[in-house]
C-alpha atoms as a PDB file:
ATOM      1  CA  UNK A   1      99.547  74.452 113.367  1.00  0.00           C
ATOM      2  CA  UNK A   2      96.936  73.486 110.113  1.00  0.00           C
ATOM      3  CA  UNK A   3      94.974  76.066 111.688  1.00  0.00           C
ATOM      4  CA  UNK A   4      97.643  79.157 112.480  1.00  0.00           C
ATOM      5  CA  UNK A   5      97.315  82.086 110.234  1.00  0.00           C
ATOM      6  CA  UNK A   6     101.211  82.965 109.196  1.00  0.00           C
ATOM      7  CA  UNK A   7     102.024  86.465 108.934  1.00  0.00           C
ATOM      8  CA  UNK A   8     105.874  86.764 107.949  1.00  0.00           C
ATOM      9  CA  UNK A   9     108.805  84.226 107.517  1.00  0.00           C
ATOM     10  CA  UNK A  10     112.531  85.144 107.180  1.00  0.00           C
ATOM     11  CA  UNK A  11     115.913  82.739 106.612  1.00  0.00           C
ATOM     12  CA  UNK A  12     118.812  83.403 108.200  1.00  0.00           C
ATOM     13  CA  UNK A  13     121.461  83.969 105.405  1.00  0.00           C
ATOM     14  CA  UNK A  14     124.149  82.748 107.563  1.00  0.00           C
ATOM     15  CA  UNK A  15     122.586  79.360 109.360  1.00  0.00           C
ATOM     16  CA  UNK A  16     119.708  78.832 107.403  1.00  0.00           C
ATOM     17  CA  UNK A  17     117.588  78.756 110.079  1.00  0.00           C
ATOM     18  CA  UNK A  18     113.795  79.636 109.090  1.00  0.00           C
ATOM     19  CA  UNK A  19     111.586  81.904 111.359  1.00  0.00           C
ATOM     20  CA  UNK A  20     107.894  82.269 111.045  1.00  0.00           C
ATOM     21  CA  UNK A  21     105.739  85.113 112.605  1.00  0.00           C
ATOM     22  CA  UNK A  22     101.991  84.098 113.416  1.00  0.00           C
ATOM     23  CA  UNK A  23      98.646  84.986 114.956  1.00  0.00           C
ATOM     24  CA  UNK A  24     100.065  84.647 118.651  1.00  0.00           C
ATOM     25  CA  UNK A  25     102.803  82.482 117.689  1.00  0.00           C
ATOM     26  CA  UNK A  26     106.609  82.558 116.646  1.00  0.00           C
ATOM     27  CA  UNK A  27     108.180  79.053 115.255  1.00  0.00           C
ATOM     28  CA  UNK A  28     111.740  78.575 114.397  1.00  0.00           C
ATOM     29  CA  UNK A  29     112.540  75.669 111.829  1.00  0.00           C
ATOM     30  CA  UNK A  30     115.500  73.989 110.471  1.00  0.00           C
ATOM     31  CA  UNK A  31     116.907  74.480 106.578  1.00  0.00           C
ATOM     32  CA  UNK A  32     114.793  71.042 106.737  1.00  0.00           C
ATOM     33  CA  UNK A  33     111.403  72.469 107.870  1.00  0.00           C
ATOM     34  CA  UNK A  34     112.066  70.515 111.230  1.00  0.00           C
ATOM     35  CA  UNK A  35     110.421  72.595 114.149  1.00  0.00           C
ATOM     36  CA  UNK A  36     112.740  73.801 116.634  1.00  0.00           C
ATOM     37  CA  UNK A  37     110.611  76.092 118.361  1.00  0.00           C
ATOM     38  CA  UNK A  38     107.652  77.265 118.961  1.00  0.00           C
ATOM     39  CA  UNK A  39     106.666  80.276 121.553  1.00  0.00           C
ATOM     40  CA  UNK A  40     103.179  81.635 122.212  1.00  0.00           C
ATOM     41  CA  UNK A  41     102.961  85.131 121.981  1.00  0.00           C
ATOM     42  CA  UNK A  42      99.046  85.621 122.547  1.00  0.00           C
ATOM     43  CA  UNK A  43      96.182  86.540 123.287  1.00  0.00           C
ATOM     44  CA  UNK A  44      96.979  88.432 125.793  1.00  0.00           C
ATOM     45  CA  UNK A  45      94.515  91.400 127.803  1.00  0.00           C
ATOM     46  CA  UNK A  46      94.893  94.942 126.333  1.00  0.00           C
ATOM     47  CA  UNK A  47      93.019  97.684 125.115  1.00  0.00           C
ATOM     48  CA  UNK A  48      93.811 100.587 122.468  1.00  0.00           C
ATOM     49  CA  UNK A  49      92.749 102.738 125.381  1.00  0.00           C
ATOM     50  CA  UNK A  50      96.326 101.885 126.943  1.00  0.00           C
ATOM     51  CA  UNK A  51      99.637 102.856 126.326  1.00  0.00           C
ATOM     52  CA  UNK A  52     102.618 100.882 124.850  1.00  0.00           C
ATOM     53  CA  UNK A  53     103.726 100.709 128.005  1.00  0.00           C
ATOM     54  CA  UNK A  54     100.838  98.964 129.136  1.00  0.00           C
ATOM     55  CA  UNK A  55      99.855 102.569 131.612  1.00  0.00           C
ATOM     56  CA  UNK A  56      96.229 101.985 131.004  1.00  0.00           C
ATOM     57  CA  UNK A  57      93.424 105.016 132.452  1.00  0.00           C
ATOM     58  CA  UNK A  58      91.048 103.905 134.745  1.00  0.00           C
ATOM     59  CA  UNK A  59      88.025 103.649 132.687  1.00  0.00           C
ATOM     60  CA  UNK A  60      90.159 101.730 129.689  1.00  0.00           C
ATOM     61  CA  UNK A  61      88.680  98.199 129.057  1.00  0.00           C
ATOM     62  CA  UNK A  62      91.096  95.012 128.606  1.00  0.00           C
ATOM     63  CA  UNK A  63      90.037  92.145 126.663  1.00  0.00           C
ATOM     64  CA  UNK A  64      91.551  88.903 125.693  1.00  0.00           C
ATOM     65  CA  UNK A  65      93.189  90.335 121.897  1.00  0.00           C
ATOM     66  CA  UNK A  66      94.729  88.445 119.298  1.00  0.00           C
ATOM     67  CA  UNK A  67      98.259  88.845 118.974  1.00  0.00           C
ATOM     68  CA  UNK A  68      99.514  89.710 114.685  1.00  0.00           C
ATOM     69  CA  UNK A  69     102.890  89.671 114.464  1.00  0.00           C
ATOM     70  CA  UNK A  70     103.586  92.638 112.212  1.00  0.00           C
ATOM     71  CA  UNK A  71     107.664  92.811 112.178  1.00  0.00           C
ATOM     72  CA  UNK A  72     109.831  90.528 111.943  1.00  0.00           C
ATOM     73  CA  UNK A  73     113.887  90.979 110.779  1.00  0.00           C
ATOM     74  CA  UNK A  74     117.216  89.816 111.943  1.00  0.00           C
ATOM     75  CA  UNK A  75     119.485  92.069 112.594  1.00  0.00           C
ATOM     76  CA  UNK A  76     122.788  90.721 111.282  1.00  0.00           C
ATOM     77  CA  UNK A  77     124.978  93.607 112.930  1.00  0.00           C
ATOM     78  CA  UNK A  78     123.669  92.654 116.488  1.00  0.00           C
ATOM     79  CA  UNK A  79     124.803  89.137 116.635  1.00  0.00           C
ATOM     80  CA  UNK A  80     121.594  87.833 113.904  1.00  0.00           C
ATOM     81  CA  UNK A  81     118.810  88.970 116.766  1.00  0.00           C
ATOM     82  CA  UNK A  82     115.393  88.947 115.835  1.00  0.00           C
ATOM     83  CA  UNK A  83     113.160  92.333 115.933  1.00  0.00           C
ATOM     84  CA  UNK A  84     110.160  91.197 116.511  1.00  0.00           C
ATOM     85  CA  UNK A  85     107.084  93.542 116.492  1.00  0.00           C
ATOM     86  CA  UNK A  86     103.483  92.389 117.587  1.00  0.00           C
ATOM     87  CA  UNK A  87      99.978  94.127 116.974  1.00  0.00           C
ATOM     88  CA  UNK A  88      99.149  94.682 120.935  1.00  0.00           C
ATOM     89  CA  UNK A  89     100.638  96.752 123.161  1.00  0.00           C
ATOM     90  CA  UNK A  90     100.534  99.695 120.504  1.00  0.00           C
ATOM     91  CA  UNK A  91     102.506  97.584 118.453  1.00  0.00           C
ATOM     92  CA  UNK A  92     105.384  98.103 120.223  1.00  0.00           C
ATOM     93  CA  UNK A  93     108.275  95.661 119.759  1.00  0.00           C
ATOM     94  CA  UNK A  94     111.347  93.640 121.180  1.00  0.00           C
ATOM     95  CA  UNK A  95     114.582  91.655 120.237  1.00  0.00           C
ATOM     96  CA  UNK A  96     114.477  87.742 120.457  1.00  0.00           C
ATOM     97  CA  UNK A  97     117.569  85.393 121.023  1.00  0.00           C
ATOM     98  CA  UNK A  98     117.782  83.695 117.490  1.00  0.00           C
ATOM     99  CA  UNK A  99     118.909  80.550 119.509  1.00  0.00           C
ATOM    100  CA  UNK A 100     116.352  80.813 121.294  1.00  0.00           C
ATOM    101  CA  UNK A 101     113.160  82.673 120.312  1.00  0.00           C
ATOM    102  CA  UNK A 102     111.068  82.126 123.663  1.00  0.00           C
ATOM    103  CA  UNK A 103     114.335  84.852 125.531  1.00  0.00           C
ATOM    104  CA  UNK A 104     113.732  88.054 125.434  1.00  0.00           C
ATOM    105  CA  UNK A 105     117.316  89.596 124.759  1.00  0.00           C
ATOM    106  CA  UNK A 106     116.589  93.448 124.429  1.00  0.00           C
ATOM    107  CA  UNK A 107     113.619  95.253 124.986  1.00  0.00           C
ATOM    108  CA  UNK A 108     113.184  99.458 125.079  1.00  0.00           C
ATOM    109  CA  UNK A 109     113.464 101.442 128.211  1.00  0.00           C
ATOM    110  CA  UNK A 110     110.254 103.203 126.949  1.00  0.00           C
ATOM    111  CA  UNK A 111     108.261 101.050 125.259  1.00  0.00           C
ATOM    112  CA  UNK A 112     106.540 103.043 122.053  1.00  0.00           C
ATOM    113  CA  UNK A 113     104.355 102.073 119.350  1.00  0.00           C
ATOM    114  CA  UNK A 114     106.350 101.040 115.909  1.00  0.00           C
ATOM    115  CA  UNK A 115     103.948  98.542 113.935  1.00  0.00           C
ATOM    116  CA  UNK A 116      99.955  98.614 113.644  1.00  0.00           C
ATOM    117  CA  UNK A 117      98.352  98.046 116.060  1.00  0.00           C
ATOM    118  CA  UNK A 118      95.829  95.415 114.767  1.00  0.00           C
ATOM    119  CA  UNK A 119      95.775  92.900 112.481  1.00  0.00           C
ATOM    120  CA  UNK A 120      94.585  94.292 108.949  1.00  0.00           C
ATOM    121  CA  UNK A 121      96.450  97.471 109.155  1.00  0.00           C
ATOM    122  CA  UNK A 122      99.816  97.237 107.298  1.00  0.00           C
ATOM    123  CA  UNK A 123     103.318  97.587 108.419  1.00  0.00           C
ATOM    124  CA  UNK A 124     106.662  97.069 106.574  1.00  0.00           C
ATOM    125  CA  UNK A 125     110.099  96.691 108.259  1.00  0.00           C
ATOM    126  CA  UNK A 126     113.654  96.113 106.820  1.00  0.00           C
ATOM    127  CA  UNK A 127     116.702  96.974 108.225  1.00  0.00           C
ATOM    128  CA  UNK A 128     118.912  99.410 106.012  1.00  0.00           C
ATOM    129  CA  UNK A 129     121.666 102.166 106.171  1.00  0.00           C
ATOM    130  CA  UNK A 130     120.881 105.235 107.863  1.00  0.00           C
ATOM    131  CA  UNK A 131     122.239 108.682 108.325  1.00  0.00           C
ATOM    132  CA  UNK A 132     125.843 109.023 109.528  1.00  0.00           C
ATOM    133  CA  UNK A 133     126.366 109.331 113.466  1.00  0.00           C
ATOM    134  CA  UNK A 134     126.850 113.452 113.312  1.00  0.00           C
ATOM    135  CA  UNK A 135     129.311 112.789 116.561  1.00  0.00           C
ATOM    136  CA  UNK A 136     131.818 109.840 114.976  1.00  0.00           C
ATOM    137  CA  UNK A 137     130.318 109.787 111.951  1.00  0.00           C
ATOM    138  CA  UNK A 138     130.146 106.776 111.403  1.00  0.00           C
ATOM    139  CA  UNK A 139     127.498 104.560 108.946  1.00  0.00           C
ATOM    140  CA  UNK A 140     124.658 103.289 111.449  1.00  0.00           C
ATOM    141  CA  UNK A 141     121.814 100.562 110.456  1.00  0.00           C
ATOM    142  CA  UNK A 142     118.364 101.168 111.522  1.00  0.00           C
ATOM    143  CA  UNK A 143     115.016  99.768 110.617  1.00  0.00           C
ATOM    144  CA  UNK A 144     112.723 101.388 108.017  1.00  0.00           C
ATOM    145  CA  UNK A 145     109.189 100.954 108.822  1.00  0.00           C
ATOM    146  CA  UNK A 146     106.052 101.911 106.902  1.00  0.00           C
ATOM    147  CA  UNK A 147     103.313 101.838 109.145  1.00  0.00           C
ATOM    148  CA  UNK A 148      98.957 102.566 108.196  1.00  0.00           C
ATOM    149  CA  UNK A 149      97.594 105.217 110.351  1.00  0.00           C
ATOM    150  CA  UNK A 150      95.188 103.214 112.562  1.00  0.00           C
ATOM    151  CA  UNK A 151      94.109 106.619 114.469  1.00  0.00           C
ATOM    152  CA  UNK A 152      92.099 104.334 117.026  1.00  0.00           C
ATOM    153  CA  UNK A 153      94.161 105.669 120.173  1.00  0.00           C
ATOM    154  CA  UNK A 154      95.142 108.967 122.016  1.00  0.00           C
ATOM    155  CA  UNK A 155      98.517 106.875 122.525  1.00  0.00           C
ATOM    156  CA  UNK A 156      99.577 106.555 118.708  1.00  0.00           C
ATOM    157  CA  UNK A 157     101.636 109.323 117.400  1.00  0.00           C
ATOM    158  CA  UNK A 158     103.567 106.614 114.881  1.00  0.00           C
ATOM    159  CA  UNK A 159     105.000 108.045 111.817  1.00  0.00           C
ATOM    160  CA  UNK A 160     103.382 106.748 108.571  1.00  0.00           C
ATOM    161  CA  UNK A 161     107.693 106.037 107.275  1.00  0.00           C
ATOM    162  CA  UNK A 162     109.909 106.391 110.156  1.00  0.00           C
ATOM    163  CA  UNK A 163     113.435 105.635 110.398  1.00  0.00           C
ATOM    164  CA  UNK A 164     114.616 103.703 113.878  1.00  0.00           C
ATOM    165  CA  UNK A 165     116.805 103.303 116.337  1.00  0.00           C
ATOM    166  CA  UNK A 166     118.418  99.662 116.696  1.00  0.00           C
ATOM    167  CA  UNK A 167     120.877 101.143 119.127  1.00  0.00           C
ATOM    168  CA  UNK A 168     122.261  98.535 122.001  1.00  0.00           C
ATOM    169  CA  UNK A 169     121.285 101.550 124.753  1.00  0.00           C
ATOM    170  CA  UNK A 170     118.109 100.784 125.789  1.00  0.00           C
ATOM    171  CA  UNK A 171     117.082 104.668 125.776  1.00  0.00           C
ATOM    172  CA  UNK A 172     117.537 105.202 122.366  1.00  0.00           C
ATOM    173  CA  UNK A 173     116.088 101.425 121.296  1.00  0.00           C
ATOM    174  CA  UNK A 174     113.552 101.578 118.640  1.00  0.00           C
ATOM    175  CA  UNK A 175     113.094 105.388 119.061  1.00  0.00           C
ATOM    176  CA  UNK A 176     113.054 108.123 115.451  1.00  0.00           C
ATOM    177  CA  UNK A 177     117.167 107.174 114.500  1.00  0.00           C
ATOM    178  CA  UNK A 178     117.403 111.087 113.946  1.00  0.00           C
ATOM    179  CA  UNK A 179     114.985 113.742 115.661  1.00  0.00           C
ATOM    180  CA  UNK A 180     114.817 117.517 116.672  1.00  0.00           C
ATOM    181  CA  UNK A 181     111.722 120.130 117.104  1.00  0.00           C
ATOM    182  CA  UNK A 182     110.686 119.570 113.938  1.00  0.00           C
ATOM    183  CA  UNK A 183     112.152 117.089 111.465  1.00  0.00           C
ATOM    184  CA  UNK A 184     113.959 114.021 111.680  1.00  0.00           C
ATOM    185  CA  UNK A 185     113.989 110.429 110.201  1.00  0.00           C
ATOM    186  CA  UNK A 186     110.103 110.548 110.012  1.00  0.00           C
ATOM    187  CA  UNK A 187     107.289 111.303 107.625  1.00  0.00           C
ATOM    188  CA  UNK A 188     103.619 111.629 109.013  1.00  0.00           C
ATOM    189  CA  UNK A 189     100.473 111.000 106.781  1.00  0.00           C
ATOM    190  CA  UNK A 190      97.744 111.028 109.155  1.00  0.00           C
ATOM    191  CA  UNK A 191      94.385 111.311 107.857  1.00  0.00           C
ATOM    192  CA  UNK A 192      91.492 108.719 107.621  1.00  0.00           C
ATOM    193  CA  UNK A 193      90.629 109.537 104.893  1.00  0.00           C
ATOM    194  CA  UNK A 194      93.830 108.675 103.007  1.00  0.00           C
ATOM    195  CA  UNK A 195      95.154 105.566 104.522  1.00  0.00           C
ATOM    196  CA  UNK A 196      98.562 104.569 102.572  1.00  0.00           C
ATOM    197  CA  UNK A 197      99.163 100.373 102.360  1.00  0.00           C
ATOM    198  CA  UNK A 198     102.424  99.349 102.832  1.00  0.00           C
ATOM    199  CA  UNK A 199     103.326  96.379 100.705  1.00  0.00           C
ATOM    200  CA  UNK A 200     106.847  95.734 100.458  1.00  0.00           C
ATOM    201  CA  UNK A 201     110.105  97.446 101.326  1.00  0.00           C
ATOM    202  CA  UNK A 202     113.791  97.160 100.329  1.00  0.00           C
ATOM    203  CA  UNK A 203     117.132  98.968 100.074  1.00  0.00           C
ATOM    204  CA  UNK A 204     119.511  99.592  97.000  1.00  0.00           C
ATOM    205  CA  UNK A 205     122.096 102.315  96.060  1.00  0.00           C
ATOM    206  CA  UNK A 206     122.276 104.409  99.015  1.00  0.00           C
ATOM    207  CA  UNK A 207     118.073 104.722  98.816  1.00  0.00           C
ATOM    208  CA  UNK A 208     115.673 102.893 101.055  1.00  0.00           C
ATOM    209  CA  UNK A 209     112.142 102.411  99.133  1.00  0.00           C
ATOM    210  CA  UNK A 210     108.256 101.428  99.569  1.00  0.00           C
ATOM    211  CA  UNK A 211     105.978 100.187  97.656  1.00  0.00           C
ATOM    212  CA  UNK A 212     102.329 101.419  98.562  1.00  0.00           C
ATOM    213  CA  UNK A 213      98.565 101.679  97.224  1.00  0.00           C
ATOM    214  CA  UNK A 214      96.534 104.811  98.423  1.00  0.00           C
ATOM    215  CA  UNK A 215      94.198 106.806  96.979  1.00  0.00           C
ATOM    216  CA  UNK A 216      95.068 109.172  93.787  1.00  0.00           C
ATOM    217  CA  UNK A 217      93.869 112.319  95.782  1.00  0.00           C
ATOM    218  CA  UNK A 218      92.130 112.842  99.242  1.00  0.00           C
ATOM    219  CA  UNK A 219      88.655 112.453  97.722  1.00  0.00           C
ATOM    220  CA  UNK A 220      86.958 109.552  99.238  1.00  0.00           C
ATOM    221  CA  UNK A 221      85.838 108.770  95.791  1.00  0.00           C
ATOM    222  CA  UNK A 222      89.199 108.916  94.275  1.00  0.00           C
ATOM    223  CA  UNK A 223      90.470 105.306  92.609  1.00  0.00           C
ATOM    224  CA  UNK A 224      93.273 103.934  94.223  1.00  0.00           C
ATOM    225  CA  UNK A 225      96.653 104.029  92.435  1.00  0.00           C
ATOM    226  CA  UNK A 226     100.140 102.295  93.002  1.00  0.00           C
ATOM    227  CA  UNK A 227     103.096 104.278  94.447  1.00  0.00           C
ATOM    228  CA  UNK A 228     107.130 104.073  95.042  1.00  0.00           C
ATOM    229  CA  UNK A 229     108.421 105.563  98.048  1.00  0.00           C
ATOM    230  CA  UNK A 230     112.294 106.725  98.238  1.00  0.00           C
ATOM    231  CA  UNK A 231     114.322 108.067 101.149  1.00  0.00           C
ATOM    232  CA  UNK A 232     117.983 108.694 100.933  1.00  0.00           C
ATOM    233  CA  UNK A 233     120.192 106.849 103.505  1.00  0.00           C
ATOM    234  CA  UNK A 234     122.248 110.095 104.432  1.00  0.00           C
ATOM    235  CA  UNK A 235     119.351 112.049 105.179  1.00  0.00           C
ATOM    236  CA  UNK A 236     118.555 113.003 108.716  1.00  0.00           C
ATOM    237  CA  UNK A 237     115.310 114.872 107.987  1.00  0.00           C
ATOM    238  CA  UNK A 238     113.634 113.313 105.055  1.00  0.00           C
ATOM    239  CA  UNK A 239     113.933 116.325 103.272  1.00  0.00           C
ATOM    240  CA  UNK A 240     114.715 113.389  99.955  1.00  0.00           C
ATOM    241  CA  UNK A 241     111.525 111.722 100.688  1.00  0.00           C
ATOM    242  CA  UNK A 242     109.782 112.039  96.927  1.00  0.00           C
ATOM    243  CA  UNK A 243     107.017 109.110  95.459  1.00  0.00           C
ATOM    244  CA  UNK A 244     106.247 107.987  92.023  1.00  0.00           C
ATOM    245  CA  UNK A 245     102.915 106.703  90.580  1.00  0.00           C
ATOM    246  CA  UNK A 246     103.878 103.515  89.255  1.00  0.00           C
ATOM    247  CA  UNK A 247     101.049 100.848  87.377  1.00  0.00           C
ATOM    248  CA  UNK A 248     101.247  98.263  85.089  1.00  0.00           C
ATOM    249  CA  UNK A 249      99.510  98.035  81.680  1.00  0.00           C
ATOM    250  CA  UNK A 250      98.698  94.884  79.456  1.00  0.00           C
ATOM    251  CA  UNK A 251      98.743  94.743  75.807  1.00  0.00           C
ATOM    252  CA  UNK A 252      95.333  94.989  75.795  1.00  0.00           C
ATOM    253  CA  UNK A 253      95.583  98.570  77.796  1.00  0.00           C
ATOM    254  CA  UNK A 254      94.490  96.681  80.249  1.00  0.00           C
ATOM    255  CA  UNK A 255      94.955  98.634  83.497  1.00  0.00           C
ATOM    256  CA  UNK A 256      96.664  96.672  87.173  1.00  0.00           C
ATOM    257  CA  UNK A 257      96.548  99.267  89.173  1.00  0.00           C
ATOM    258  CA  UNK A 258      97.106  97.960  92.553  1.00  0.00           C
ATOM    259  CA  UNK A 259      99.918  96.451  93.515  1.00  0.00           C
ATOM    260  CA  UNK A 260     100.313  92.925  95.528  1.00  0.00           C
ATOM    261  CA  UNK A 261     103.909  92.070  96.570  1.00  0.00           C
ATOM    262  CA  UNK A 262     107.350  92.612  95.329  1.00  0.00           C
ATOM    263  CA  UNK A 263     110.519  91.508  95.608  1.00  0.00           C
ATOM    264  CA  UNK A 264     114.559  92.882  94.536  1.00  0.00           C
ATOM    265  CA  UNK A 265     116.901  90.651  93.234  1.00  0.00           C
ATOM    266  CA  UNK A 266     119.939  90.654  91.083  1.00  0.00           C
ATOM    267  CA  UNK A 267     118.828  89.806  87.212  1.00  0.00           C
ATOM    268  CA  UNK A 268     119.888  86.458  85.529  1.00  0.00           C
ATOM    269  CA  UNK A 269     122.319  87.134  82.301  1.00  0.00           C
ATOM    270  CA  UNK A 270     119.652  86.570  79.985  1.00  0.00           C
ATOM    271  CA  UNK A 271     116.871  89.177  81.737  1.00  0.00           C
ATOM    272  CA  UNK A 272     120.345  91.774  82.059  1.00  0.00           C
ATOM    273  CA  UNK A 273     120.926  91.298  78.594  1.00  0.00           C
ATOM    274  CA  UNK A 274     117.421  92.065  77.830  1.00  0.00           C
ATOM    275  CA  UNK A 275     116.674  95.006  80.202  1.00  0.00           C
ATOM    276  CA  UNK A 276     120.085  96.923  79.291  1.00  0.00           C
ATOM    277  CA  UNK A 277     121.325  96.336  82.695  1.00  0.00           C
ATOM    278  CA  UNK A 278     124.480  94.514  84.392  1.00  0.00           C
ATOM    279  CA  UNK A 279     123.770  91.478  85.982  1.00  0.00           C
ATOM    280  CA  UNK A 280     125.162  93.228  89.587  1.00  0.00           C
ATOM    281  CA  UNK A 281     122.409  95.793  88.963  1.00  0.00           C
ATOM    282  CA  UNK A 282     118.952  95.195  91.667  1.00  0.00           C
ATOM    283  CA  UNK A 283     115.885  94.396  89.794  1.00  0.00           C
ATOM    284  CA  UNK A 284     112.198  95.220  91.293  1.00  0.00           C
ATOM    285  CA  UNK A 285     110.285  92.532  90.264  1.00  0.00           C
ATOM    286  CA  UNK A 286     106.305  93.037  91.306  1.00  0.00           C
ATOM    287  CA  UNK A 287     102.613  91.412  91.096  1.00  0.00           C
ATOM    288  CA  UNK A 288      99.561  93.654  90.466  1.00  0.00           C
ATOM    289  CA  UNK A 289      96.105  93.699  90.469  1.00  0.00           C
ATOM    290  CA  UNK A 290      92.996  95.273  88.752  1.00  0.00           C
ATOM    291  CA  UNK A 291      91.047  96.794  91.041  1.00  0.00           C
ATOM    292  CA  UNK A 292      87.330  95.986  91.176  1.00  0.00           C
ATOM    293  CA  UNK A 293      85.671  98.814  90.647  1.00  0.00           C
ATOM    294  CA  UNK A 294      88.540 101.081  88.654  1.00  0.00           C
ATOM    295  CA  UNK A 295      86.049 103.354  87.061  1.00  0.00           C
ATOM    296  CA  UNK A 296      83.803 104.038  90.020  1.00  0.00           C
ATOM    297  CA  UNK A 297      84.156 104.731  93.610  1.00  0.00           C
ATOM    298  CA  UNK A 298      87.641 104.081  94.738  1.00  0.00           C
ATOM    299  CA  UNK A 299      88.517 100.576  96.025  1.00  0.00           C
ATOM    300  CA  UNK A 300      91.586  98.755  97.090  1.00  0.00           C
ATOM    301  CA  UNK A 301      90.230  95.330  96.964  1.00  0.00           C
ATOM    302  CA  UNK A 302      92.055  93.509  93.580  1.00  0.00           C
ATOM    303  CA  UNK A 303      90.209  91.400  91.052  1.00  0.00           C
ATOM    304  CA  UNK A 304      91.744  87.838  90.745  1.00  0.00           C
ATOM    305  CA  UNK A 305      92.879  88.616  87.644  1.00  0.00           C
ATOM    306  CA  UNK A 306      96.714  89.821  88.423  1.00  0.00           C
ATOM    307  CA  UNK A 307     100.068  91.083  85.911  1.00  0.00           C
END
């Protein structure tokens, strides 16, 4: 697999058992890094002419397409599944034994694009709290997804942050979690002009963030900036959705304007002590970049110097 480009890897809290999302493959390891499993998941023939649920027009062209897995979670509250989301098909997605990664244990009624639907486009997926069930009321989880506008297909209406479904019905499966007319879990940025990167995504104190680089403004020469997303779990129509410029600056003023990756974990005693903060309190920690050309035309391409 020397020559397999890896997209995403998650560990089971519970067994320990390591899955890895590739270029048309999925692998599933021991706590050992013993392989367990491996199941091709590409190329297959498709076309962004077609539909997720592979309705393709007459004059629509298949080729043989590459196969970037986009998503993947486990979803503890459904007996540790997997939700695995790949880059054809409209990016549309499934649920995966996590026994047994080559059976296919749930799948939508109506297949509909989630992810990106190609391989440099970026999505982000966790699974977090959403809105209450406005019949029983009750606390349901559903997957937050941050998704770049691709615009390449008549058959992509995908939110760029939507809120979905992980619902054992098949008919509600990985559709909006909440949706009427006009609002619902689901906020739409489409314009190619201002694509939004999704870089990482997590969940703490009844909020459910992002962590993005776009451009400052619309302008196509505007420099690109850093941003935090936030979305209240109780909300059904996004109404909470707000965003926050966020960089980092050196000593030197120094500016690292584009961020890389994060991550959110609970602070050691010593970094509590030092940030003001209880040790039970969820930390952001983050890696930025400069951009190359900061003081000229807009670009999201990072030097190698990072903060």
């Amino acid at each position: 697999a020397g020559s397999v480009r890896f997209n995403h890897l998650v560990v089971n809290k519970v067994t320990g058992q390591i899955y890895v999302g590739a270029v048309n493959q999925l692998y599933q390891l021991t706590q050992d890094l013993d392989l367990v499993q491996s199941e091709v998941t590409g190329p297959h023939y498709d076309s962004t002419d077609c539909a997720a649920d592979m309705f393709c027009p007459k004059d629509a062209v298949k080729r043989l397409t590459n196969n970037h897995n986009k998503v993947l979670v486990i979803d503890y509250a459904h007996n540790m599944t997997l939700v695995i989301c790949g880059s054809l098909y409209q990016g549309s997605c499934t649920v995966r034994s996590p026994q047994n990664i080559s059976v296919v244990v749930r799948t939508s009624s109506n297949p509909k694009p989630v992810a990106a639907n190609n391989g440099e486009a970026s999505t982000v997926a966790f699974i977090a709290p959403g809105p209450p069930d406005p019949i029983t009321n009750t606390i349901q989880q559903v997957m937050y997804v941050g998704a770049t506008f691709t615009g390449n297909s008549t058959y992509r209406n995908v939110p760029s942050i939507a809120s979905r479904s992980l619902d054992l019905d098949p008919d509600n499966l990985f559709e909006i979690a909440t949706s009427d007319a006009n609002t619902g879990t689901k906020m739409s940025v489409t314009q190619t002009s201002y694509i939004i990167n999704y870089v990482y995504g997590f969940s703490s104190e009844g909020f459910s963030y992002f962590l993005t680089t776009q451009r400052k403004t619309v302008n196509d020469t505007s420099p690109y900036i850093s941003k935090l997303v936030r979305i209240c779990h109780n909300d059904p129509k996004y109404y909470s959705y707000t965003e926050i410029p966020i960089t980092c600056n050196s000593d030197s003023e120094k500016q690292y304007n584009l961020v890389q990756a994060g991550f959110v974990r609970k602070p050691g005693s010593d970094l509590a002590k030092d940030m003001g903060i209880t040790s039970q309190d969820d930390v952001l920690f983050a890696v930025f970049a400069e951009s190359k050309n900061p003081g000229g035309k807009g670009s999201n391409r990072p030097k190698n110097s990072s903060a």
